[in-house]
PDB file of N, CA and C in Angstrom:
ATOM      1  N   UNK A   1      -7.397 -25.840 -16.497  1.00  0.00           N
ATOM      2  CA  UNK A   1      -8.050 -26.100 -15.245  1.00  0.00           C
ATOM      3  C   UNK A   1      -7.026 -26.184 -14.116  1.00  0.00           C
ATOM      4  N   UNK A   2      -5.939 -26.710 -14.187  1.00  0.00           N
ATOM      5  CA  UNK A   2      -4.613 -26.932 -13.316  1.00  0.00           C
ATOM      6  C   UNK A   2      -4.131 -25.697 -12.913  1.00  0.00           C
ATOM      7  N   UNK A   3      -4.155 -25.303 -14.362  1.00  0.00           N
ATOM      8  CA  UNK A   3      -3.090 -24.185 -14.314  1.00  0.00           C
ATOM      9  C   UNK A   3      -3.556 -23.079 -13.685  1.00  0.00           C
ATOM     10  N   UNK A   4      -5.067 -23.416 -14.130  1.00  0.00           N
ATOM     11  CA  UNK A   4      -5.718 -21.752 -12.617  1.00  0.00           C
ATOM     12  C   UNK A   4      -5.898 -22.006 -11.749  1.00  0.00           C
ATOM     13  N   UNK A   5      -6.142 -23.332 -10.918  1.00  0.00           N
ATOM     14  CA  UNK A   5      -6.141 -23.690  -9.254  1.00  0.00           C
ATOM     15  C   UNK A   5      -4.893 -23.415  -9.005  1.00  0.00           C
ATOM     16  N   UNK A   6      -3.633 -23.724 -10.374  1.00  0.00           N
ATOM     17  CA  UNK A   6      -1.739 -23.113  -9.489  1.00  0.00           C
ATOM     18  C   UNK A   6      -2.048 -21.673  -9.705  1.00  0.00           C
ATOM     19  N   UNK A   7      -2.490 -21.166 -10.819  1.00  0.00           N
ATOM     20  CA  UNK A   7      -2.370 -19.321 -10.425  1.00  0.00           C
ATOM     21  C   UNK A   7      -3.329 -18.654  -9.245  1.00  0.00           C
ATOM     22  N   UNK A   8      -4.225 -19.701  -8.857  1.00  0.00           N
ATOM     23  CA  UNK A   8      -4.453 -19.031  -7.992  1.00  0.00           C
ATOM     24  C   UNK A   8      -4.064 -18.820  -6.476  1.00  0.00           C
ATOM     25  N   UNK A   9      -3.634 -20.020  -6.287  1.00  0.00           N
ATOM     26  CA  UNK A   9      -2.728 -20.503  -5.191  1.00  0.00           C
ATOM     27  C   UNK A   9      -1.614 -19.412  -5.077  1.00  0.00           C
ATOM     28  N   UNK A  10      -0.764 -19.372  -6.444  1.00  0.00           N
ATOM     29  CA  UNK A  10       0.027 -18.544  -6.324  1.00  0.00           C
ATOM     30  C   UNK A  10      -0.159 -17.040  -5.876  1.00  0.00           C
ATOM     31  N   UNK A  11      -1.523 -16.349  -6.172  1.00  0.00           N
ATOM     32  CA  UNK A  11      -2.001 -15.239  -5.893  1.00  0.00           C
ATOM     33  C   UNK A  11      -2.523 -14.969  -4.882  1.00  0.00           C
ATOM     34  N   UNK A  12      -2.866 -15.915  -4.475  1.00  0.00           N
ATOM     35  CA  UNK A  12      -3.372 -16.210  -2.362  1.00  0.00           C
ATOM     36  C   UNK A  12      -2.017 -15.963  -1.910  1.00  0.00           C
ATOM     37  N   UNK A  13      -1.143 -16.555  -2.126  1.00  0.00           N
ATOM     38  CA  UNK A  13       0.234 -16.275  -1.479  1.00  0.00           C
ATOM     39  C   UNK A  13       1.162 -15.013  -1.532  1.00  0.00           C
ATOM     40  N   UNK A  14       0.820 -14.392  -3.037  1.00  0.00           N
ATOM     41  CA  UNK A  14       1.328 -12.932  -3.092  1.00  0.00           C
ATOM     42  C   UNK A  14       0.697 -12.186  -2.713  1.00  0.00           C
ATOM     43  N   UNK A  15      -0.690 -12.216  -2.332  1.00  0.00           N
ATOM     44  CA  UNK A  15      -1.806 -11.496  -1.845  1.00  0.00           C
ATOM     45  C   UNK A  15      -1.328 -11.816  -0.349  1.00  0.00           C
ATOM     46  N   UNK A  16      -1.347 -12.896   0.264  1.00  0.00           N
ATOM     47  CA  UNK A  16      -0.446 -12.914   2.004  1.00  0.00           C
ATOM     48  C   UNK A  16       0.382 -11.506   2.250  1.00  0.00           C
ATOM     49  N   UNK A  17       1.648 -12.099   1.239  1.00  0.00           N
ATOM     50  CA  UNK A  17       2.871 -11.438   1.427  1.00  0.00           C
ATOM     51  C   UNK A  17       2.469  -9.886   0.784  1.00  0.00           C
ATOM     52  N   UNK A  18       2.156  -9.344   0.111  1.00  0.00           N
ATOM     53  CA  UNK A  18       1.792  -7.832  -0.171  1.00  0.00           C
ATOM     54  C   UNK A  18       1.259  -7.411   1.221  1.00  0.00           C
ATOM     55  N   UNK A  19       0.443  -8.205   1.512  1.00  0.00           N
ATOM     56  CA  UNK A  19      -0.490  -7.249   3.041  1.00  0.00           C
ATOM     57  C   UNK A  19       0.550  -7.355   4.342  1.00  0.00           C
ATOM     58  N   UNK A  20       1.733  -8.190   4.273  1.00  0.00           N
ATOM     59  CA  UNK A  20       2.817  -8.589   5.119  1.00  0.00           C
ATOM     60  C   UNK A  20       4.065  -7.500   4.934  1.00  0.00           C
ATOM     61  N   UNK A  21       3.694  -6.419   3.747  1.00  0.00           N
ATOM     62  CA  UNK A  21       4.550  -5.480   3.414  1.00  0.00           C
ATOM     63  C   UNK A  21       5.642  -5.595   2.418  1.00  0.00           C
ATOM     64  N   UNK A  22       5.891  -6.579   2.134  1.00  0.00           N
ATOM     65  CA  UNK A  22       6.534  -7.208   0.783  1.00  0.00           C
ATOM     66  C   UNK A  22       6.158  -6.270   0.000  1.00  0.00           C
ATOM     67  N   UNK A  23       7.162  -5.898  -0.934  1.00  0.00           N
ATOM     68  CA  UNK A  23       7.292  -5.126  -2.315  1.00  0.00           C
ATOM     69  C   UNK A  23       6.323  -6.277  -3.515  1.00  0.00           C
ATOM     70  N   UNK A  24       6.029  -5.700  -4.303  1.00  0.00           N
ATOM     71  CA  UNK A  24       5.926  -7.036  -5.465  1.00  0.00           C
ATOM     72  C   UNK A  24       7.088  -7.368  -6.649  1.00  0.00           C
ATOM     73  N   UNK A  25       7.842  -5.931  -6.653  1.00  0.00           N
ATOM     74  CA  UNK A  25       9.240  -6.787  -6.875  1.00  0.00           C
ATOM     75  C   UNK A  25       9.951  -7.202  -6.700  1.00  0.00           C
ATOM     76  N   UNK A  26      10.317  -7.510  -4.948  1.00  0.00           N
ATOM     77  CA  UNK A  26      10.980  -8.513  -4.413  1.00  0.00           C
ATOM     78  C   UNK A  26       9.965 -10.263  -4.175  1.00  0.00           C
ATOM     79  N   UNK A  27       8.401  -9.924  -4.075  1.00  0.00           N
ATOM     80  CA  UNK A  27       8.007 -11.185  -4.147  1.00  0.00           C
ATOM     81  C   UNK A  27       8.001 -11.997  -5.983  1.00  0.00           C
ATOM     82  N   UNK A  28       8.062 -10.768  -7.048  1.00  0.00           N
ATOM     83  CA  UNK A  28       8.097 -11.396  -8.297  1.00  0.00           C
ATOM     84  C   UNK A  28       9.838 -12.146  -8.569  1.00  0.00           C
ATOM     85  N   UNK A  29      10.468 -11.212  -7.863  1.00  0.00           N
ATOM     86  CA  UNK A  29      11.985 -11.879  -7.919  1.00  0.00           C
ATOM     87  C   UNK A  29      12.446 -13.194  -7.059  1.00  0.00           C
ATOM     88  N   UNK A  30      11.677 -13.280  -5.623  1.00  0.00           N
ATOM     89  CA  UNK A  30      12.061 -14.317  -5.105  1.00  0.00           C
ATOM     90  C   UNK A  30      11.469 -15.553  -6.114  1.00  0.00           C
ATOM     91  N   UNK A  31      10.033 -15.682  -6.517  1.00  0.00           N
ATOM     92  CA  UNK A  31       9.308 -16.330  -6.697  1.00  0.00           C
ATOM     93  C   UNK A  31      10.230 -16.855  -8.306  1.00  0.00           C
ATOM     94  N   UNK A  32      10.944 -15.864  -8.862  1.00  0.00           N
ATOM     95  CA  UNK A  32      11.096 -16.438 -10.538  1.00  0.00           C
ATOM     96  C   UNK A  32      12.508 -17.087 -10.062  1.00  0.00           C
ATOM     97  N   UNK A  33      13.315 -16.881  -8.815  1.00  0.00           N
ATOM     98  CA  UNK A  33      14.158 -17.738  -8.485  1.00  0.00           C
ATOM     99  C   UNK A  33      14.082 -18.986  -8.120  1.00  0.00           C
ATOM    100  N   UNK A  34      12.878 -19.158  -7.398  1.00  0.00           N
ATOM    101  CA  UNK A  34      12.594 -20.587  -7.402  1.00  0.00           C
ATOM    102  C   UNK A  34      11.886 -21.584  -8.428  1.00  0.00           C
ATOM    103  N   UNK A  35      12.015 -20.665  -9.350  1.00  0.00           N
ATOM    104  CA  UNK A  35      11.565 -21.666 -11.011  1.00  0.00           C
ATOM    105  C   UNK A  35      10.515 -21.317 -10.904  1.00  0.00           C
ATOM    106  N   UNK A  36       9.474 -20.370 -10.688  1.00  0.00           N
ATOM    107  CA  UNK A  36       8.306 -20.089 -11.103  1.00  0.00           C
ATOM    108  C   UNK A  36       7.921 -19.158 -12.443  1.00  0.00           C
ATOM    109  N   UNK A  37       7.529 -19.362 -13.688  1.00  0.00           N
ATOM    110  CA  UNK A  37       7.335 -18.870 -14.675  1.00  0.00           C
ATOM    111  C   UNK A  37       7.292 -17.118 -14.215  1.00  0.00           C
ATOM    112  N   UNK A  38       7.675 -16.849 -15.274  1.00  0.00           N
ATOM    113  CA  UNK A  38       8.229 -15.404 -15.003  1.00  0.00           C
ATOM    114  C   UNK A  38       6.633 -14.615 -15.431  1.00  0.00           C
ATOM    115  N   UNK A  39       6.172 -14.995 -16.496  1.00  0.00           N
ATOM    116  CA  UNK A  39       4.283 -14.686 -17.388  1.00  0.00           C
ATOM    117  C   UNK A  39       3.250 -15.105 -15.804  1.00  0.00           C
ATOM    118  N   UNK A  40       3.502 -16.244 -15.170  1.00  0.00           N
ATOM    119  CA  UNK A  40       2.809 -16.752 -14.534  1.00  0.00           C
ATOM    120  C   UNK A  40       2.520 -16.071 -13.028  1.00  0.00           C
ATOM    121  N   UNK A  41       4.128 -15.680 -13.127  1.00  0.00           N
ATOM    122  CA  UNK A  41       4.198 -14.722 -11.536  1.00  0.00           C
ATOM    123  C   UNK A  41       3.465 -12.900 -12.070  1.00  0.00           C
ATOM    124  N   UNK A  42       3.751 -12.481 -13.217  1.00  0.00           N
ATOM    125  CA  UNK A  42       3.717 -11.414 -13.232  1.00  0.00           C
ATOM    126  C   UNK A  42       1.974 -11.461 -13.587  1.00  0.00           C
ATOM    127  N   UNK A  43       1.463 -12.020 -13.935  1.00  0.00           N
ATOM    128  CA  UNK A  43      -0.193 -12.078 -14.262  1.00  0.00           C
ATOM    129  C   UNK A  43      -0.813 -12.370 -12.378  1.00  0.00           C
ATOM    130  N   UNK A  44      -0.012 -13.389 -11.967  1.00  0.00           N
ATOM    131  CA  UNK A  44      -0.707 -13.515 -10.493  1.00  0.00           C
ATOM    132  C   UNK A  44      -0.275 -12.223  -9.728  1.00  0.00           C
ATOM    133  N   UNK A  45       0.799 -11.544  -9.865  1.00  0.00           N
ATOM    134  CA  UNK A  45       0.964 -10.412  -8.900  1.00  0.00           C
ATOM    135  C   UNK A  45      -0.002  -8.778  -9.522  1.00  0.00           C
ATOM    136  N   UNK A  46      -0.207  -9.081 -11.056  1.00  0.00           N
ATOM    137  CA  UNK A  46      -1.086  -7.733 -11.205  1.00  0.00           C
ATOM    138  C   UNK A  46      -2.832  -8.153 -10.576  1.00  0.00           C
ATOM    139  N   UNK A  47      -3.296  -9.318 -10.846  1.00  0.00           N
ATOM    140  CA  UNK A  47      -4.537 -10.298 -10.208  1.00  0.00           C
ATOM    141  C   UNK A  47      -4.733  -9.668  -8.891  1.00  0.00           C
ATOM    142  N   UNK A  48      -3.500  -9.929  -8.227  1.00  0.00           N
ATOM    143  CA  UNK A  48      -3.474  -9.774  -6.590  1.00  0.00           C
ATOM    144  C   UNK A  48      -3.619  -8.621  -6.127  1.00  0.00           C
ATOM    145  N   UNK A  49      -3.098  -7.284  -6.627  1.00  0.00           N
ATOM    146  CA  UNK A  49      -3.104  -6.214  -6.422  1.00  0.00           C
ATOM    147  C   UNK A  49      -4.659  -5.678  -7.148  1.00  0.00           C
ATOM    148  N   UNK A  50      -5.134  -5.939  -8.087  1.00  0.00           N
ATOM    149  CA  UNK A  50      -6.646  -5.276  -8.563  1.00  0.00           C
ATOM    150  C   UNK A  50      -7.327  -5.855  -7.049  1.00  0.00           C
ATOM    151  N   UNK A  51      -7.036  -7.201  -6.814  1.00  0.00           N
ATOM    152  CA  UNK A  51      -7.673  -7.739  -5.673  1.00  0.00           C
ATOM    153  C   UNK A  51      -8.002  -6.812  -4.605  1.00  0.00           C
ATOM    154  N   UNK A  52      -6.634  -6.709  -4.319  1.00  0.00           N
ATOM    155  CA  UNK A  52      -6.572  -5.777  -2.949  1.00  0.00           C
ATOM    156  C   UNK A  52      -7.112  -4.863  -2.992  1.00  0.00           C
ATOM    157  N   UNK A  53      -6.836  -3.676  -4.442  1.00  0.00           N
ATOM    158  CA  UNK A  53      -7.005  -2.529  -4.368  1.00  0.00           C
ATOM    159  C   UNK A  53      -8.561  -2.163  -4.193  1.00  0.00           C
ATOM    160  N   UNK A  54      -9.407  -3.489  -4.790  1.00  0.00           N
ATOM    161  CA  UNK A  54     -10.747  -3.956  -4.598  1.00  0.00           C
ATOM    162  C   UNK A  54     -11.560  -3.762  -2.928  1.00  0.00           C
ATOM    163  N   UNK A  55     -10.307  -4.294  -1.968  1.00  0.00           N
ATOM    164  CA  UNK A  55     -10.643  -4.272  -0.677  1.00  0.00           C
ATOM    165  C   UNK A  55     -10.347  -3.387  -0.061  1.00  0.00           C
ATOM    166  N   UNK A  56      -9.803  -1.823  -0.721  1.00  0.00           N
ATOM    167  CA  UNK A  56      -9.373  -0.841   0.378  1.00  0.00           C
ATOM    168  C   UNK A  56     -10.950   0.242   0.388  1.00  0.00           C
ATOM    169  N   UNK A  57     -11.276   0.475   1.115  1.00  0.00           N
ATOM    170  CA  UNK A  57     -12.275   1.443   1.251  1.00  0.00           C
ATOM    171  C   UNK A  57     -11.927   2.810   0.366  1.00  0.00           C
ATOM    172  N   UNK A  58     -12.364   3.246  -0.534  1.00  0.00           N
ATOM    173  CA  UNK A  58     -12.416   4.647  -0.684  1.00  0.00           C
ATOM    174  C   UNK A  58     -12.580   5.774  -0.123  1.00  0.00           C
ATOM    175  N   UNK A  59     -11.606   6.562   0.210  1.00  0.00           N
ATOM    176  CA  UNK A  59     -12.031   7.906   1.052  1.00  0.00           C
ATOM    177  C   UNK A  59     -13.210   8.917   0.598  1.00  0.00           C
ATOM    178  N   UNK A  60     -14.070   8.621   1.336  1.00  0.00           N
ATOM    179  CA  UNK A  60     -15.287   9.697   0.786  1.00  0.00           C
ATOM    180  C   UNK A  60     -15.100  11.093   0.657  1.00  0.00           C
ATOM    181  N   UNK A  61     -14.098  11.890   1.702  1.00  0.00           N
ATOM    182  CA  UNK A  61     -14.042  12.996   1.846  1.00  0.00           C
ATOM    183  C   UNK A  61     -12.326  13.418   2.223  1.00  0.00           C
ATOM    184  N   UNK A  62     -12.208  14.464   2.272  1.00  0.00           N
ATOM    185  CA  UNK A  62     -10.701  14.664   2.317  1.00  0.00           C
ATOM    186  C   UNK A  62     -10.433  14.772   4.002  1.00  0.00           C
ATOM    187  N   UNK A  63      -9.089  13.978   4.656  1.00  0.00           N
ATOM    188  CA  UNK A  63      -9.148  14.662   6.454  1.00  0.00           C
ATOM    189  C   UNK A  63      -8.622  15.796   6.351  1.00  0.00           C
ATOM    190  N   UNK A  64      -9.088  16.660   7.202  1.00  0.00           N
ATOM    191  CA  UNK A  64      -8.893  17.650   7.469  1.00  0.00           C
ATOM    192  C   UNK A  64      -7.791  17.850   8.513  1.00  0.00           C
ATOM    193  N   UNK A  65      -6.503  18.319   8.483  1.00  0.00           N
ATOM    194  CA  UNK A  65      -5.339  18.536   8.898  1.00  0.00           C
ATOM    195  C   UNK A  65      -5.258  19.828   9.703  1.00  0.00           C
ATOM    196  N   UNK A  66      -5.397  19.736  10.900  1.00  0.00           N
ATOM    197  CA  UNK A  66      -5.158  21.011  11.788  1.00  0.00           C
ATOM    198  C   UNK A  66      -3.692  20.783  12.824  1.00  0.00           C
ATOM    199  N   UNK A  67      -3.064  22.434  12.922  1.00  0.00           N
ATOM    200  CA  UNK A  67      -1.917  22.416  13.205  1.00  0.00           C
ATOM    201  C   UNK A  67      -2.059  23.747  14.476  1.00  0.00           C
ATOM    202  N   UNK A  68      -1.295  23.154  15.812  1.00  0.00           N
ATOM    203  CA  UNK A  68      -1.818  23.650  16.950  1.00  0.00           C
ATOM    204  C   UNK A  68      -0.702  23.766  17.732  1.00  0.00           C
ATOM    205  N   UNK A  69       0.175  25.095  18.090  1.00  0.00           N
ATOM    206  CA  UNK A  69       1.243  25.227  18.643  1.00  0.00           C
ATOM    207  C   UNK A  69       0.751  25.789  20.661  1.00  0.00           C
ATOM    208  N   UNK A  70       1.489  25.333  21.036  1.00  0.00           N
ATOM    209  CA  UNK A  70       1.085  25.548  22.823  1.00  0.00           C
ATOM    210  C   UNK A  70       2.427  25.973  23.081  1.00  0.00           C
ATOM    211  N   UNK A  71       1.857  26.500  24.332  1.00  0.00           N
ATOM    212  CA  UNK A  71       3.108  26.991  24.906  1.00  0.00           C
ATOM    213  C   UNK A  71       3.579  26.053  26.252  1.00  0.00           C
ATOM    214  N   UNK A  72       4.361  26.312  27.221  1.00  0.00           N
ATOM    215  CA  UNK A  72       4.293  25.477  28.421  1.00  0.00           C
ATOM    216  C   UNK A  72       3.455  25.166  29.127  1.00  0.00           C
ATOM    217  N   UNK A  73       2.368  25.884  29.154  1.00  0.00           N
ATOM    218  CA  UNK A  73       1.560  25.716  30.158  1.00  0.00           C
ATOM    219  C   UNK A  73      -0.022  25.176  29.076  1.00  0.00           C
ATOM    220  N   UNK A  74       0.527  24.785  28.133  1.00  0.00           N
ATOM    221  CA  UNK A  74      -0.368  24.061  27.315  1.00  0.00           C
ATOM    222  C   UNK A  74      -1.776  25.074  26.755  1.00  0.00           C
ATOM    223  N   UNK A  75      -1.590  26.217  26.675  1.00  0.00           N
ATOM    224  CA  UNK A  75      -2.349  27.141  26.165  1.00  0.00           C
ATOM    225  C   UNK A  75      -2.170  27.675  24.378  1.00  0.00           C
ATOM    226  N   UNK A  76      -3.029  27.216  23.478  1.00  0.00           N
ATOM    227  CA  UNK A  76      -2.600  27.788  22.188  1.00  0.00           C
ATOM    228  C   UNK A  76      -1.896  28.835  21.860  1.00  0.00           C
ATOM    229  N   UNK A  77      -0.797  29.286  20.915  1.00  0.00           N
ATOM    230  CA  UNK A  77      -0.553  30.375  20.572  1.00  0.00           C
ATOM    231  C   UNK A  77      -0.684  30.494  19.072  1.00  0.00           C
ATOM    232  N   UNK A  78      -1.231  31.937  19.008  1.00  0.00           N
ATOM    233  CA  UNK A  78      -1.572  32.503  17.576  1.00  0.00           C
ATOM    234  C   UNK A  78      -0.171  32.548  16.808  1.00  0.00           C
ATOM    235  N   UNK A  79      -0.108  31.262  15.769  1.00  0.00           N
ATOM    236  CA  UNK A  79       0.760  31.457  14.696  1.00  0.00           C
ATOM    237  C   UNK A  79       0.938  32.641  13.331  1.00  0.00           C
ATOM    238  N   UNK A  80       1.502  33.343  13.856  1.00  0.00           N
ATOM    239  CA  UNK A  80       1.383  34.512  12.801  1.00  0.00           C
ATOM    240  C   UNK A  80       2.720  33.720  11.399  1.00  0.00           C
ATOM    241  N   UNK A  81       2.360  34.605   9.910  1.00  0.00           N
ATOM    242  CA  UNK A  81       2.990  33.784   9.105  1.00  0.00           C
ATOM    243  C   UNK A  81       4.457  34.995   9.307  1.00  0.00           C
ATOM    244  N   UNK A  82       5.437  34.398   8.713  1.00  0.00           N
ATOM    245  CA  UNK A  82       6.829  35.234   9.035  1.00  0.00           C
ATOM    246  C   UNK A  82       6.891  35.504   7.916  1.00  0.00           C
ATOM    247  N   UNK A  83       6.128  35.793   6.819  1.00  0.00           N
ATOM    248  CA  UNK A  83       6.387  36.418   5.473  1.00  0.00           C
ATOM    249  C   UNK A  83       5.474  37.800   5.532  1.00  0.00           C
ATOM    250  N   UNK A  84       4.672  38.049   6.776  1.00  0.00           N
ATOM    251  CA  UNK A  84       3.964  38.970   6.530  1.00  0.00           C
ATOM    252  C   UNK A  84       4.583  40.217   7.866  1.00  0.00           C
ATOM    253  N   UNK A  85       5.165  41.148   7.437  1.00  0.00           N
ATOM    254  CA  UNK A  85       6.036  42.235   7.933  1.00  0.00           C
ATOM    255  C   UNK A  85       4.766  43.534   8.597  1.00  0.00           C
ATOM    256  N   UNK A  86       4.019  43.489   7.746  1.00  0.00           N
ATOM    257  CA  UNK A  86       3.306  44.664   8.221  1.00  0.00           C
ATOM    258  C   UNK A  86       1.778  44.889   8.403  1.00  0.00           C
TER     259      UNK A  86
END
């Protein structure tokens, strides 16, 4: 009962620091330096990440990437490919 109100605590906090840009092997390394069970950190940091990965939206469809060369006067120009000679 203890021990999962501390893992979870602990996983609120690696869950902070992941969305803060933290690696999870620099937050599993700081964390086992300050005496935190090494089983305890590595179960709360895989927890934290299903978490997250839980909260990212799925891309429904693929973006579509368009590529658009201008000239000075801001008018498109037709990209021809330089592998095609003739």
């Amino acid at each position: 009962m203890v021990r999962d109100s501390y893992k979870d605590k602990l996983k609120e906090h690696i869950k902070k620091n992941l969305k803060k840009g933290y690696t999870p092997d620099t937050l599993k390394y700081a964390l086992i330096r300050q005496e935190y069970s090494r089983v305890l950190v590595e179960q709360a940091i895989d927890e934290a990440q299903k978490e997250i990965a839980k909260e990212v939206p799925a891309f429904k469809e693929k973006p579509e990437i368009k590529c658009q060369f201008l000239d000075e006067t801001n008018k498109p120009i037709e990209a021809k490919p330089w592998w095609k000679f003739w």
